[in-house]
Every structure is written in structure tokens, then in C-alpha cells.
N, C-alpha and C. Protein backbone atom coordinates (compact mmCIF):
# COMPACT_ATOMS: atom_id res chain seq x y z
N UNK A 1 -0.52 18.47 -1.04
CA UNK A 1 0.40 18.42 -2.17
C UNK A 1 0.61 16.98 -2.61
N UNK A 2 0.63 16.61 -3.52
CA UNK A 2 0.75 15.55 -3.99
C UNK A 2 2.39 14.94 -3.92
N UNK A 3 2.63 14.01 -3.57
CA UNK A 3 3.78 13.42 -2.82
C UNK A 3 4.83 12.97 -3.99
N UNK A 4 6.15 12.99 -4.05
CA UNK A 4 7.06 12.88 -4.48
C UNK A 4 7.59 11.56 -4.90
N UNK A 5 7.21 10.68 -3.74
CA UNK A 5 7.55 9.40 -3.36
C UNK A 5 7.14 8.71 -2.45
N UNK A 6 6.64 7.57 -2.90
CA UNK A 6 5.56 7.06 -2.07
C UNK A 6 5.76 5.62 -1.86
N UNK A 7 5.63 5.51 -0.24
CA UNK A 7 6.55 3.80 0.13
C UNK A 7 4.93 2.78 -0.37
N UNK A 8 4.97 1.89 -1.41
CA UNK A 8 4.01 0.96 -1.38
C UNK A 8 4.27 -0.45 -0.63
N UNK A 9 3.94 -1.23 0.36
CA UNK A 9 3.81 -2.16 0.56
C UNK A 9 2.83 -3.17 0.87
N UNK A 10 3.08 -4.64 0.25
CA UNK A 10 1.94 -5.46 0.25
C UNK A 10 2.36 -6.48 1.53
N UNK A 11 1.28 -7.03 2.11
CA UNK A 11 1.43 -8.10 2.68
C UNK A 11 0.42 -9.61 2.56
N UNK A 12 0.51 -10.03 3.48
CA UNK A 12 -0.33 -11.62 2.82
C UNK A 12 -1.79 -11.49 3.66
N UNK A 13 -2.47 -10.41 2.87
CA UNK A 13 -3.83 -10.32 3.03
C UNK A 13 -4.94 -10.63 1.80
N UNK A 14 -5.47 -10.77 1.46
CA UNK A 14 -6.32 -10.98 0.04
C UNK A 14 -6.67 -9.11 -0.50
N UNK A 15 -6.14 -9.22 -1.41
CA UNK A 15 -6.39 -7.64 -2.17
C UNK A 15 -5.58 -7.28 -3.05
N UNK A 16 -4.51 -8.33 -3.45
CA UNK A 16 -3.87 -8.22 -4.37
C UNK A 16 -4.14 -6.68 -5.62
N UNK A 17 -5.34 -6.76 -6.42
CA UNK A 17 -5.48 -6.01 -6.94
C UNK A 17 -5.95 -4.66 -6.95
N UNK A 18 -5.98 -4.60 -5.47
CA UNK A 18 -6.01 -3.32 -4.99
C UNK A 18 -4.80 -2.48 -5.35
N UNK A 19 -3.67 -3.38 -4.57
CA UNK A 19 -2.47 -3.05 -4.61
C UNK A 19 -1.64 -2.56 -6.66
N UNK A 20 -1.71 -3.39 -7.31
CA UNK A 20 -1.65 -3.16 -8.76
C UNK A 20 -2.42 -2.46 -9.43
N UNK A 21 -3.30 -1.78 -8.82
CA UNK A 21 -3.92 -0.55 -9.43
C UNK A 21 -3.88 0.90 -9.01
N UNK A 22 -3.53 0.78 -7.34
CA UNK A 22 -2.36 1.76 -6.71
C UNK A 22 -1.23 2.17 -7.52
N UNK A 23 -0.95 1.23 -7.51
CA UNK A 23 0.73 1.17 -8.22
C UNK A 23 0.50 1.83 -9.60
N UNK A 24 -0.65 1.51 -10.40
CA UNK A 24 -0.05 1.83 -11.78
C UNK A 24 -1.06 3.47 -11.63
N UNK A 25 -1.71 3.68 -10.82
CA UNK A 25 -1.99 5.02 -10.56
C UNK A 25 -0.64 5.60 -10.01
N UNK A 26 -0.25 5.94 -8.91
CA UNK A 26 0.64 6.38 -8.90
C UNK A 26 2.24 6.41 -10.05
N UNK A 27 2.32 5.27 -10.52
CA UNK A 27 3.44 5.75 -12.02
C UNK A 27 2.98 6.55 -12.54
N UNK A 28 1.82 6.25 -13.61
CA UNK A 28 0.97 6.87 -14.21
C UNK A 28 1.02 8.61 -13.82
N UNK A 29 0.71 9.18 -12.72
CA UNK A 29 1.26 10.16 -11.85
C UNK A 29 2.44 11.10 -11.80
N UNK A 30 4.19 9.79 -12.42
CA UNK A 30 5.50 10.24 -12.24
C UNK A 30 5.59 10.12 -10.78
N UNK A 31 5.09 9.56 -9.85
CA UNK A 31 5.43 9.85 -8.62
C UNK A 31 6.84 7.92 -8.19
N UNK A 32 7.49 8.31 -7.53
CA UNK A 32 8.26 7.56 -7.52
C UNK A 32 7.83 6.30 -6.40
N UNK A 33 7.87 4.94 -6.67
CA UNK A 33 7.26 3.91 -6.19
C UNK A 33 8.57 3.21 -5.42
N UNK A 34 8.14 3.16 -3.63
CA UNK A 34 9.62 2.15 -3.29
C UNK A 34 8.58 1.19 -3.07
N UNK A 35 8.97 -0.04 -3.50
CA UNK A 35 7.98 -1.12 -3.19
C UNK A 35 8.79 -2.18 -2.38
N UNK A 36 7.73 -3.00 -1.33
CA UNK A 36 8.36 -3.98 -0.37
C UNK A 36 7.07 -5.17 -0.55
N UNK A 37 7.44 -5.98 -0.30
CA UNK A 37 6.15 -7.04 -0.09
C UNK A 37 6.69 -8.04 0.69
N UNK A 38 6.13 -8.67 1.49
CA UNK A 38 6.43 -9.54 2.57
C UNK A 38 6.51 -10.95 1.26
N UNK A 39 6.59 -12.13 1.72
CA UNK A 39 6.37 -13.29 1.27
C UNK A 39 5.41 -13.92 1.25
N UNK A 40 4.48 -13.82 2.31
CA UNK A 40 3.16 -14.19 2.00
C UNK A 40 2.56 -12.77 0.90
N UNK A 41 2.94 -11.80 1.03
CA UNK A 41 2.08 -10.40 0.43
C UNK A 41 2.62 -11.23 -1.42
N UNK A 42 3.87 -11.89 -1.56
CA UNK A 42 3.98 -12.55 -2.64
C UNK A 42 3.32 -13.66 -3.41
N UNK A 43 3.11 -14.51 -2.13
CA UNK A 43 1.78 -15.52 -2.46
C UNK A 43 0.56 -15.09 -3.02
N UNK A 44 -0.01 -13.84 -2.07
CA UNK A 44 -0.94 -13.70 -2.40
C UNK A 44 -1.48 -13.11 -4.14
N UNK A 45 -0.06 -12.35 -4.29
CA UNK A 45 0.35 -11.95 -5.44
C UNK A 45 -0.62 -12.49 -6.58
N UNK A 46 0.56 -13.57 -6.70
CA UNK A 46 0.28 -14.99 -7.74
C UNK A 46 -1.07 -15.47 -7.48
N UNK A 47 -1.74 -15.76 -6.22
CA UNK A 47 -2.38 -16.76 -6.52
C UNK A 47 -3.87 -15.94 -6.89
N UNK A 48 -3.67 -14.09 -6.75
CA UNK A 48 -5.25 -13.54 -6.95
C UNK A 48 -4.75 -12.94 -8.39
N UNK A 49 -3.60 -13.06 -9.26
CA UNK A 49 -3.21 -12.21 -10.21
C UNK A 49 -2.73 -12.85 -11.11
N UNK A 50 -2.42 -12.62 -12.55
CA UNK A 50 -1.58 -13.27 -13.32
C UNK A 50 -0.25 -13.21 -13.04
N UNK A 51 0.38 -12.14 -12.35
CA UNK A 51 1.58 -11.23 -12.47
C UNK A 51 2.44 -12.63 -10.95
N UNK A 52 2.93 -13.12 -11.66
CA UNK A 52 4.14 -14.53 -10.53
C UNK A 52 5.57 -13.43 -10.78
N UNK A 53 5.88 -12.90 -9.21
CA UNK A 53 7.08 -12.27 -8.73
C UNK A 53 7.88 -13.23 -8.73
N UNK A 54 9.13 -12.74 -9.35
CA UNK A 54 10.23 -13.11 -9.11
C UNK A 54 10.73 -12.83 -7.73
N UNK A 55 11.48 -13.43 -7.08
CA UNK A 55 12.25 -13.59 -5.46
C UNK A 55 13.36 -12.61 -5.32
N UNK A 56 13.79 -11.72 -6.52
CA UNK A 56 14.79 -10.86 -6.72
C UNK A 56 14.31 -9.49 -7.04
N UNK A 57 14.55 -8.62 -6.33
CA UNK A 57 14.11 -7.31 -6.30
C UNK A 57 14.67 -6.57 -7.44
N UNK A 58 15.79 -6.96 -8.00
CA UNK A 58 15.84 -6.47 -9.38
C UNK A 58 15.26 -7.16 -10.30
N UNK A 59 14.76 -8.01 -10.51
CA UNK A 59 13.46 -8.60 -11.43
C UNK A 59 12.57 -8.33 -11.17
N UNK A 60 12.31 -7.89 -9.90
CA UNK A 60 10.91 -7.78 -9.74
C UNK A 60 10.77 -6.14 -10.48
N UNK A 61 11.53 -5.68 -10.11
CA UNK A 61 11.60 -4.10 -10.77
C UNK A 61 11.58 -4.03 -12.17
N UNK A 62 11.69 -5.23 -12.88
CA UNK A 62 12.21 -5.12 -14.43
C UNK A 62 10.57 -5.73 -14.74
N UNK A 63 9.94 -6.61 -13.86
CA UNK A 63 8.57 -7.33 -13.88
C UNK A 63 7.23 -6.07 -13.73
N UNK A 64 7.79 -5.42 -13.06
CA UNK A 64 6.99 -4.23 -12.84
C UNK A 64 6.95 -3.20 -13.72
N UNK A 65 7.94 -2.54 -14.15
CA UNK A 65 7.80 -1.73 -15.40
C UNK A 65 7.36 -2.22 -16.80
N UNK A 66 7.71 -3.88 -16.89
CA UNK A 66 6.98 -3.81 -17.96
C UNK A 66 5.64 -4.49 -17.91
N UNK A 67 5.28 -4.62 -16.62
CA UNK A 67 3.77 -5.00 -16.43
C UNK A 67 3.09 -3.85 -16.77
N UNK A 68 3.49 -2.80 -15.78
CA UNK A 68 2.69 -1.07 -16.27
C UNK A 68 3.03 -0.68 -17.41
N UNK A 69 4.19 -1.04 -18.20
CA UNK A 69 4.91 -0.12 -18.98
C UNK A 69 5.50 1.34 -18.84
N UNK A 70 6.03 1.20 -17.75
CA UNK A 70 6.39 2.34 -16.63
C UNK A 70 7.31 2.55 -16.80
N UNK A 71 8.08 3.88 -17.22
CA UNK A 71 9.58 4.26 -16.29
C UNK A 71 10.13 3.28 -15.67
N UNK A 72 11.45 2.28 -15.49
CA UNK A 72 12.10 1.68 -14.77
C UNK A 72 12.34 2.31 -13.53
N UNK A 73 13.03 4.13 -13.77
CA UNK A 73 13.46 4.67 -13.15
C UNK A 73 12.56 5.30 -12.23
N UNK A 74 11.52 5.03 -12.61
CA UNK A 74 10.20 5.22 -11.09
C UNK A 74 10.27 4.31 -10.22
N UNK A 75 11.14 3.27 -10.34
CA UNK A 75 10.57 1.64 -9.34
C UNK A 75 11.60 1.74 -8.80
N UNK A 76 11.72 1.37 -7.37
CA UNK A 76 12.67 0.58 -6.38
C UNK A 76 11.94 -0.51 -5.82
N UNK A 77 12.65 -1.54 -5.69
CA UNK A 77 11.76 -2.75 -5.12
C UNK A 77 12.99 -3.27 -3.85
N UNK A 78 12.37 -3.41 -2.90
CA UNK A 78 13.27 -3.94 -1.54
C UNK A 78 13.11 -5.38 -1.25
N UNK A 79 14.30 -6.02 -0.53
CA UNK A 79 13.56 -7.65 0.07
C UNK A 79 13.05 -6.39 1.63
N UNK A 80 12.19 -7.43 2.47
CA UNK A 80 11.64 -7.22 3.40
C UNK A 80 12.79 -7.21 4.68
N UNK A 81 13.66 -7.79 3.92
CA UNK A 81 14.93 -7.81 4.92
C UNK A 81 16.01 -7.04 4.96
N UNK A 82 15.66 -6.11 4.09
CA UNK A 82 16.86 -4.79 3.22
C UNK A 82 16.81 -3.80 4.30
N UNK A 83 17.65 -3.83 5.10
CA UNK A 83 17.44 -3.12 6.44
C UNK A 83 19.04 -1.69 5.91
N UNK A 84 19.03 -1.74 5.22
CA UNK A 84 19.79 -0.76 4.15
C UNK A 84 18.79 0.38 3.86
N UNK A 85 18.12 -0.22 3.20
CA UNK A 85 17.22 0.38 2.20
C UNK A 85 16.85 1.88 2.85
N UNK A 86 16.81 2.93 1.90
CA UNK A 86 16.18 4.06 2.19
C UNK A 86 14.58 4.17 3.46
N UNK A 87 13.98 3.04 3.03
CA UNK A 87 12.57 3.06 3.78
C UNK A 87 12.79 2.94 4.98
N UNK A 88 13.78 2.69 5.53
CA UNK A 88 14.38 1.87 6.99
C UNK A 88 14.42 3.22 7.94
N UNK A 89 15.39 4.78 6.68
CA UNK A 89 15.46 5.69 7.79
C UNK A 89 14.66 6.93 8.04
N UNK A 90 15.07 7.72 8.45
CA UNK A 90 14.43 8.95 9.03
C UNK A 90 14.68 9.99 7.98
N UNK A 91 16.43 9.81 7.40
CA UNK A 91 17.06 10.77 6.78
C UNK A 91 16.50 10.40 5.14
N UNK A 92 15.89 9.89 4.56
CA UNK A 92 15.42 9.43 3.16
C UNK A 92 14.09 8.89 3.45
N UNK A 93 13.30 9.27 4.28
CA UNK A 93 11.77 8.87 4.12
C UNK A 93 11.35 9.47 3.31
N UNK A 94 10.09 8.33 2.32
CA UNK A 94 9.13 8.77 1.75
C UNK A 94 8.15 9.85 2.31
N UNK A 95 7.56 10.72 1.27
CA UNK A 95 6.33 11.48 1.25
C UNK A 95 5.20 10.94 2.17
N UNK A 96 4.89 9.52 1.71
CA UNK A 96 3.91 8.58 2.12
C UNK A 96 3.73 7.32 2.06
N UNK A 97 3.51 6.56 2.83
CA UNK A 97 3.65 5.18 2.48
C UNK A 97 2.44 4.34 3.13
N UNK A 98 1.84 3.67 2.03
CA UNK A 98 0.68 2.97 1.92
C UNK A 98 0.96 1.37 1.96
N UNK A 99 -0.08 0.67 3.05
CA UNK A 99 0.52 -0.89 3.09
C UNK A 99 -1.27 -1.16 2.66
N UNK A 100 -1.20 -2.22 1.47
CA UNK A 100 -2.48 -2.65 0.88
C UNK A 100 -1.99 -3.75 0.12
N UNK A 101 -2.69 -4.60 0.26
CA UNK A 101 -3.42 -5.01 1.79
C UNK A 101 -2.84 -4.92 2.96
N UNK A 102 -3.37 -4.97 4.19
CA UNK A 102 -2.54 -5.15 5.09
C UNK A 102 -3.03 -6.20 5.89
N UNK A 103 -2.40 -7.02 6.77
CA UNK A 103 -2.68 -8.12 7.26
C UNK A 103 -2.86 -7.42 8.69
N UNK A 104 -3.73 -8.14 9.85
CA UNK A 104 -3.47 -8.03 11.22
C UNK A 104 -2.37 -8.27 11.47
N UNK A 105 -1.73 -9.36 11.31
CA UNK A 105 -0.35 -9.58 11.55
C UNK A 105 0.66 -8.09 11.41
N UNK A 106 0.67 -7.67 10.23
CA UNK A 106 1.59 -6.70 10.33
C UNK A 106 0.71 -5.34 10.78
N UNK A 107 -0.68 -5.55 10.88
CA UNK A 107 -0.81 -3.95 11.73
C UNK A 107 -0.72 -4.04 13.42
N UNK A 108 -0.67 -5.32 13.73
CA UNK A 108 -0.24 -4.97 15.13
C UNK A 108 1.15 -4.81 15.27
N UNK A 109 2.03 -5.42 14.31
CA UNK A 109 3.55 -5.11 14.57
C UNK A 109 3.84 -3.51 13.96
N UNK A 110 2.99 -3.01 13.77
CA UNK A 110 3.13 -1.45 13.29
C UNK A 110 3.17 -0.80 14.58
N UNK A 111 1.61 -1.45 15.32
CA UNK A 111 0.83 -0.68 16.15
C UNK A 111 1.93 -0.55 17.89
N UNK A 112 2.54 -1.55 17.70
CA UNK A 112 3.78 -1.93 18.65
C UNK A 112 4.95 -1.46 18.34
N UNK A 113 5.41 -1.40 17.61
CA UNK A 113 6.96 -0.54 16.76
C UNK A 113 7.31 -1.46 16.97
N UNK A 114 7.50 -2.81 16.45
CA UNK A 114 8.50 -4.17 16.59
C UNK A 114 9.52 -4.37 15.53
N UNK A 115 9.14 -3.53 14.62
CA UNK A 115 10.11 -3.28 13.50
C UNK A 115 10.74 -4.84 13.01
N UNK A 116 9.61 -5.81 12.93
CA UNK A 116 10.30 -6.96 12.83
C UNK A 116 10.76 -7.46 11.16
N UNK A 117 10.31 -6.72 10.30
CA UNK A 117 10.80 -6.40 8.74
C UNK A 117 10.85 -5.27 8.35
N UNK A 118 11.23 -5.41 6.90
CA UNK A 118 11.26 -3.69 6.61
C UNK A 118 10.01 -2.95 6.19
N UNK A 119 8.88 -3.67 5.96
CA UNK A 119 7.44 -3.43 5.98
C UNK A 119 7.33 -2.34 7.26
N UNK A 120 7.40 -3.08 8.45
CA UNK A 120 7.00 -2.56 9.98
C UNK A 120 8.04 -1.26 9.95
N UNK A 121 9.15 -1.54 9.88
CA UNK A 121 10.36 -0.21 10.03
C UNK A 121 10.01 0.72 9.63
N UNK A 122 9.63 0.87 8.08
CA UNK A 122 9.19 1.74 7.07
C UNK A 122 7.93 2.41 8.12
N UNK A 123 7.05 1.36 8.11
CA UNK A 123 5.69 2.64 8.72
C UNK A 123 6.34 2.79 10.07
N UNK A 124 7.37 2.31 10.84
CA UNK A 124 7.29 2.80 12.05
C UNK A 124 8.22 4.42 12.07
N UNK A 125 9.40 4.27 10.89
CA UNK A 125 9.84 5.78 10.35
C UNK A 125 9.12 7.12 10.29
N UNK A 126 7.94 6.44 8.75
CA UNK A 126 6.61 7.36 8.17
C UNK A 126 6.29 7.81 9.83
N UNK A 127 5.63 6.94 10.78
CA UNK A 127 4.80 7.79 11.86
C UNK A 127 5.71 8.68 12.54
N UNK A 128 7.00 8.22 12.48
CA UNK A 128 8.15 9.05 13.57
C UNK A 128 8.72 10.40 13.43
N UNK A 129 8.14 10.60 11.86
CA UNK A 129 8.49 11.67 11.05
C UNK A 129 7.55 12.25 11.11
N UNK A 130 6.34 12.01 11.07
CA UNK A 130 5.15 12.98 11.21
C UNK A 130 4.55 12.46 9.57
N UNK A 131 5.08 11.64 8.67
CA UNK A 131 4.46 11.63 7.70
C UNK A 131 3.16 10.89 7.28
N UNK A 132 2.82 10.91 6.29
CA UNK A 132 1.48 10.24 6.07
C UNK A 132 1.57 8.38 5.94
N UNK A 133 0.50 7.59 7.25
CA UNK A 133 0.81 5.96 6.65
C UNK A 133 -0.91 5.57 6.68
N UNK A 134 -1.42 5.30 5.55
CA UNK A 134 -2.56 4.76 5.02
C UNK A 134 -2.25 3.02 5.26
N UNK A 135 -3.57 2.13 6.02
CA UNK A 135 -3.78 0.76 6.40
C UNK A 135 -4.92 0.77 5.83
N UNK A 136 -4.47 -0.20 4.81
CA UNK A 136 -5.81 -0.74 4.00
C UNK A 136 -5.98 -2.01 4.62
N UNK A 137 -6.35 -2.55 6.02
CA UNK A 137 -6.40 -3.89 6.68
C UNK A 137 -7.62 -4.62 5.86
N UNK A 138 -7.54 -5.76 5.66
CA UNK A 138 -8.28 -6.91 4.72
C UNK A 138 -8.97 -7.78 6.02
N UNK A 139 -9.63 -7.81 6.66
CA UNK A 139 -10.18 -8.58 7.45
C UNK A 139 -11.06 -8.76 7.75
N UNK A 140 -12.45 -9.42 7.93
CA UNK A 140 -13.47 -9.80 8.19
C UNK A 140 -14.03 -11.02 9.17
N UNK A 141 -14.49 -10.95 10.48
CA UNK A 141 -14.56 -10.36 10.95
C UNK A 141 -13.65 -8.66 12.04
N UNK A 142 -13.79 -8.17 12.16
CA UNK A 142 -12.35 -7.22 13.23
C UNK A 142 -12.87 -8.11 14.85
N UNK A 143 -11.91 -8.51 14.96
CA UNK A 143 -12.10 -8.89 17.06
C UNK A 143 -11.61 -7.86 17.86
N UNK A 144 -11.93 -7.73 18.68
CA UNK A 144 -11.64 -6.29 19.51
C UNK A 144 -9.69 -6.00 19.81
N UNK A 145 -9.05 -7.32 19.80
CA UNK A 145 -7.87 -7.07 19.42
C UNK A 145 -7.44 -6.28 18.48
N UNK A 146 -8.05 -6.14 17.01
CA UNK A 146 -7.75 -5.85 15.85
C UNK A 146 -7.96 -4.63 16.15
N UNK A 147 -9.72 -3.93 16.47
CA UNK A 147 -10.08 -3.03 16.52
C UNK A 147 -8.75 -1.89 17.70
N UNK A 148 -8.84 -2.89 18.61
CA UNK A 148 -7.45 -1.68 19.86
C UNK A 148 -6.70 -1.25 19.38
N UNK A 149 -5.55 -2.17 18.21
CA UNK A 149 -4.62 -1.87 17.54
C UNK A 149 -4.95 -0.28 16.54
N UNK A 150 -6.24 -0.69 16.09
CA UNK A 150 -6.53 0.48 14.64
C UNK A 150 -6.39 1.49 15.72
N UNK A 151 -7.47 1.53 16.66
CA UNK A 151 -7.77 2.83 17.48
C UNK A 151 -6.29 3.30 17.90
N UNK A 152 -5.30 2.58 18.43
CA UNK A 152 -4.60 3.04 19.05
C UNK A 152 -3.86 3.95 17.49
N UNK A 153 -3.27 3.20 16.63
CA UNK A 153 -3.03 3.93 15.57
C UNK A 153 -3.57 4.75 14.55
N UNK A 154 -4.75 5.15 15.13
CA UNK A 154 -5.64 6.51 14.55
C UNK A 154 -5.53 7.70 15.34
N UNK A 155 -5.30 7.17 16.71
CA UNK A 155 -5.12 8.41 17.91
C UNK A 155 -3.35 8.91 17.01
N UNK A 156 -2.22 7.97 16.51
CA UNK A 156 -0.99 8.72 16.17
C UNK A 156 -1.43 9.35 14.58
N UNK A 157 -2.20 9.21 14.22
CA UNK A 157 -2.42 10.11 12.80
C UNK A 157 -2.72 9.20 11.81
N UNK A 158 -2.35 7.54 12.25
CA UNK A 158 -2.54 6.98 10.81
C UNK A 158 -4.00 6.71 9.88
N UNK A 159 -4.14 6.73 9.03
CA UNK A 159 -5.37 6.51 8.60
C UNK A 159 -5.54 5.20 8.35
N UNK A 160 -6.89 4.96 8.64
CA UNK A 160 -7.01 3.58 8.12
C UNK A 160 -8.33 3.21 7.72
N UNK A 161 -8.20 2.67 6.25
CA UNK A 161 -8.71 2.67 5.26
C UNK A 161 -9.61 1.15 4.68
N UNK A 162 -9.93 0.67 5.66
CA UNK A 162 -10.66 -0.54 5.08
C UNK A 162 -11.39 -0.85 3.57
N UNK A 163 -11.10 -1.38 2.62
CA UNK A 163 -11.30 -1.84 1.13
C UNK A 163 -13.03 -1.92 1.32
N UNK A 164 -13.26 -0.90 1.59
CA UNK A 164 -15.22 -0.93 2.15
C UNK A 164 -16.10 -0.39 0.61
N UNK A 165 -16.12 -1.01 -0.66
CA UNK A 165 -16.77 -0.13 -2.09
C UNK A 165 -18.19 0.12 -1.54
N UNK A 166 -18.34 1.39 -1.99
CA UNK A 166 -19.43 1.52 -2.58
C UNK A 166 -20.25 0.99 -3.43
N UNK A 167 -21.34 0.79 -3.26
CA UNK A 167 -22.20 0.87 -5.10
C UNK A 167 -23.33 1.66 -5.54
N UNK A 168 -23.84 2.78 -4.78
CA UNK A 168 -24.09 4.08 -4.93
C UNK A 168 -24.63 4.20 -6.12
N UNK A 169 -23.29 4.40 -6.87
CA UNK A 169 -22.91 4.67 -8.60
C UNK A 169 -23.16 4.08 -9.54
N UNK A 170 -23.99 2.52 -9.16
CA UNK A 170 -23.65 1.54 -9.93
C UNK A 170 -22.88 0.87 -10.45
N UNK A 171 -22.83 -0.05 -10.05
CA UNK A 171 -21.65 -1.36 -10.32
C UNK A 171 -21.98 -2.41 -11.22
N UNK A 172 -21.36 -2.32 -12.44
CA UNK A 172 -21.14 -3.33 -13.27
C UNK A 172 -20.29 -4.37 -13.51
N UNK A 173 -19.02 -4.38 -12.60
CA UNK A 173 -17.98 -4.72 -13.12
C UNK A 173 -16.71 -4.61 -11.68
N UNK A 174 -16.22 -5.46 -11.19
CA UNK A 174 -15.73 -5.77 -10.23
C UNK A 174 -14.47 -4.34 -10.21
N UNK A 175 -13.90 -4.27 -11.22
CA UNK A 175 -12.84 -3.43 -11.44
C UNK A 175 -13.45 -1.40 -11.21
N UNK A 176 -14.51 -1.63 -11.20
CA UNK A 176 -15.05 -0.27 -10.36
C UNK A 176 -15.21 -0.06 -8.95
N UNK A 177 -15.29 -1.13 -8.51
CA UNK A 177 -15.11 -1.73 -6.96
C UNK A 177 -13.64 -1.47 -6.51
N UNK A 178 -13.18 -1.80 -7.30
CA UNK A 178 -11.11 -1.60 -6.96
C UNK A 178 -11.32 -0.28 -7.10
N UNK A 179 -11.52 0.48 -8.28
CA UNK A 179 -11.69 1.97 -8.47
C UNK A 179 -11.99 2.18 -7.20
N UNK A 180 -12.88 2.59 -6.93
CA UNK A 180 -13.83 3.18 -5.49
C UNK A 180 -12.71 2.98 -4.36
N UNK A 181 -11.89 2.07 -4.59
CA UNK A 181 -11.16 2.13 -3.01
C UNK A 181 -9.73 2.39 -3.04
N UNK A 182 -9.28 2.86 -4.55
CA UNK A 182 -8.00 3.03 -4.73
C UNK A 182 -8.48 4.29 -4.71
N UNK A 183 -9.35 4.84 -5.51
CA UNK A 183 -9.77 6.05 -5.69
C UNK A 183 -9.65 7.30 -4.02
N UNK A 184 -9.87 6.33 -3.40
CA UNK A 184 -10.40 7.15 -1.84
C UNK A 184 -8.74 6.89 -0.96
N UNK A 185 -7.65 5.86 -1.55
CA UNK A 185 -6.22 5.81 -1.36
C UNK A 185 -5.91 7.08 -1.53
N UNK A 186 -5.94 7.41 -3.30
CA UNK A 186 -4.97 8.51 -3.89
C UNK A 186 -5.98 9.79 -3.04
N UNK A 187 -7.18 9.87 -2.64
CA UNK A 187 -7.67 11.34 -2.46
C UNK A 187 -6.73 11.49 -0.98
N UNK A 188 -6.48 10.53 0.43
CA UNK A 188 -5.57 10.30 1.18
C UNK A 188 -4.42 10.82 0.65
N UNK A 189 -3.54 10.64 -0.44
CA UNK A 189 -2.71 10.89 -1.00
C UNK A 189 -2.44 11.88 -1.28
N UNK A 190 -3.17 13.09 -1.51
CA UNK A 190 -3.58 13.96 -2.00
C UNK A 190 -3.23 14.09 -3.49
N UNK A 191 -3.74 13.39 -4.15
CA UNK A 191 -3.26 12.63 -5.88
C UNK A 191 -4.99 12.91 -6.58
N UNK A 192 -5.20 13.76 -7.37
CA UNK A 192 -6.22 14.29 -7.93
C UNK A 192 -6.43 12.44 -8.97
N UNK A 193 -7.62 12.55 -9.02
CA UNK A 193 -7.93 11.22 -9.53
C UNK A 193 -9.43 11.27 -9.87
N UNK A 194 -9.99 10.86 -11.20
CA UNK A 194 -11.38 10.53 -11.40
C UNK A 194 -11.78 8.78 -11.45
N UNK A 195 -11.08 8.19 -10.60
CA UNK A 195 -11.20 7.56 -10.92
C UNK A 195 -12.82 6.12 -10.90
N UNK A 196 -13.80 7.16 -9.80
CA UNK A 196 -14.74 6.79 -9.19
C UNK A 196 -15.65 8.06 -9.20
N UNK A 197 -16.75 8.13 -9.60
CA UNK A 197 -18.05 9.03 -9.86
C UNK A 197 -17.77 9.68 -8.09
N UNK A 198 -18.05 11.16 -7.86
CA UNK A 198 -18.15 11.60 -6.46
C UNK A 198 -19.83 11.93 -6.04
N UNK A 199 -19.93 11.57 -4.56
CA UNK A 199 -21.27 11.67 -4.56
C UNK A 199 -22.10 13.01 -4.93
N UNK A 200 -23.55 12.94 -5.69
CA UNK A 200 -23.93 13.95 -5.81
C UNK A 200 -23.55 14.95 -6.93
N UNK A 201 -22.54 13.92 -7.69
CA UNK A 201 -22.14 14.38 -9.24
C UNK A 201 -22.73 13.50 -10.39
């Protein structure tokens, strides 16, 4: 079923535009967006995108709808420190919540429950609930550290989703490359999407 509400968070991995094409798929959708981003996941923002976040989660929410031209009332935006916030509990968890990029840094503090922001809390909720948490980890090479962490959090259900495109289909154009791996997000999602040719079609 296609999800209601869906926790997005970025961190300070390179994939920026992975993440902003998630996002405006899911509005696009009506599905409701809580968004968190660490401070480096902000850096990275700016420095792979045009789109420079404001430090205030109600700007950033007002930056976001009219970047997509979205519903306001689809966006929640959290600091990482909003230990308030809906994403934090058990009793108001999201449908699903997707971290893209994701850094090693924050998938081993997932993979540990250290809950050391509201990034980590959020997916450590999503798994506690039984709900769906998609890791789009950005890393090249994986060291067997990295790799223990994934394994261990594939044995609890999470998926994890490495930014791996295809070009199968032919590739012209970098932004079909984002397709192909947002595309294989929302099918996770269970979010009907053309947004990438399927094999054998």
C-alpha cells in the first residue's frame, strides 16, 4: 500500500539529488513529507545543489514548497535535535522512513540504537514498530566494518539500497541515473512510479 507519510532524512553523504527528487516524487504523490537533515546532510545540500537551506525549520518548510511548488501542508521539517517531534515516537510513527543519502556515520548509529539525533531515533522507532526503513548508504569503498553493520541491519528487515544505476536502458543524461535509483526507492515504497524503463519492456 502506498504509505501515508513518509519520514525523509538526509545526512552528510554526497547524493544530494537523490534526495530532491525523492522528495518531489513523493509530494507529487500527496503523500505527507517529515523531513530531518543532519548539518553536514545541509552542507552537502548547498554545495551539490542550487537549493542553500535556511538553519530554521520553518523556512526551510516555506524553501521547500516553493522549490517543488508543493502543498505547504505536505511538509514538516525538524532540527535534528527536535526530540519532540512526532519522528522521535512509537505513538505517531511514519508509514516509512527513508535516509538518502546516508552516511556510515549514521548507519552504524542506526545499526547500534544510539539514538544520538533525531535522524538515528526516527529509524530506531521505524525498526521498533515493525515499519519500513530504506538506507541509501553513499560509500565507496564498503570496509568490512560498514559491510557488518548493513548485514546486521538486513537480518532486522531494513533494506538497503545502495545508489547502484543502471544503464541497461541507455543513458543520456545524468538525471536518468537519479531516476533509476529513486525509481527502485518509491517501488520499496510501494509508490507506483514510471519513472525508469523496467527490464525487458
Amino acid at each position: 500500500m502506498k504509505p501515508e507519510t513518509v519520514t525523509l532524512a538526509m545526512t552528510g553523504a554526497s547524493g544530494a539529488d537523490y534526495m530532491l527528487r525523492l522528495f518531489d516524487c513523493c509530494l507529487q504523490n500527496k503523500i505527507h513529507v517529515q523531513f530531518i537533515t543532519s548539518q553536514p546532510g545541509q552542507i552537502v545540500m548547498g554545495m551539490e545543489t542550487e537549493l542553500k537551506l535556511s538553519g530554521s525549520p520553518q523556512k526551510m518548510r516555506r524553501q521547500f514548497a516553493e522549490y517543488f511548488d508543493a502543498d505547504e501542508a505536505l511538509i514538516d521539517v525538524y532540527s535534528k535535535d527536535q526530540w519532540t517531534a512526532p519522528p522521535a515516537s512509537g505513538s505517531s510513527v511514519a508509514d516509512a522512513m527513508v535516509v538518502c543519502p546516508c552516511s556510515m556515520g549514521s548507519l552504524a548509529s542506526i545499526a547500534v540504537g544510539s539514538s544520538e539525533n533525531l535522524i538515528h531515533r526516527a529509524a530506531d522507532v521505524v525498526i521498533k514498530e515493525g515499519k519500513r526503513l530504506i538506507l541509501v548508504p553513499r560509500e565507496t569503498p564498503f570496509s568490512a566494518i560498514h559491510l557488518e553493520n548493513m548485514l546486521k541491519l538486513a537480518r532486522l528487515g531494513v533494506v538497503i539500497l545502495p545508489p547502484n544505476p543502471g544503464f541497461y536502458h541507455g543513458v543520456s543524461e545524468v538525471s536518468e541515473l537519479i531516476d533509476f535509483v529513486v525509481s527502485r526507492i518509491l517501488d520499496q515504497l510501494g509508490i507506483d512510479n514510471d519513472l525508469s524503463p523496467r527490464w525487458g519492456h
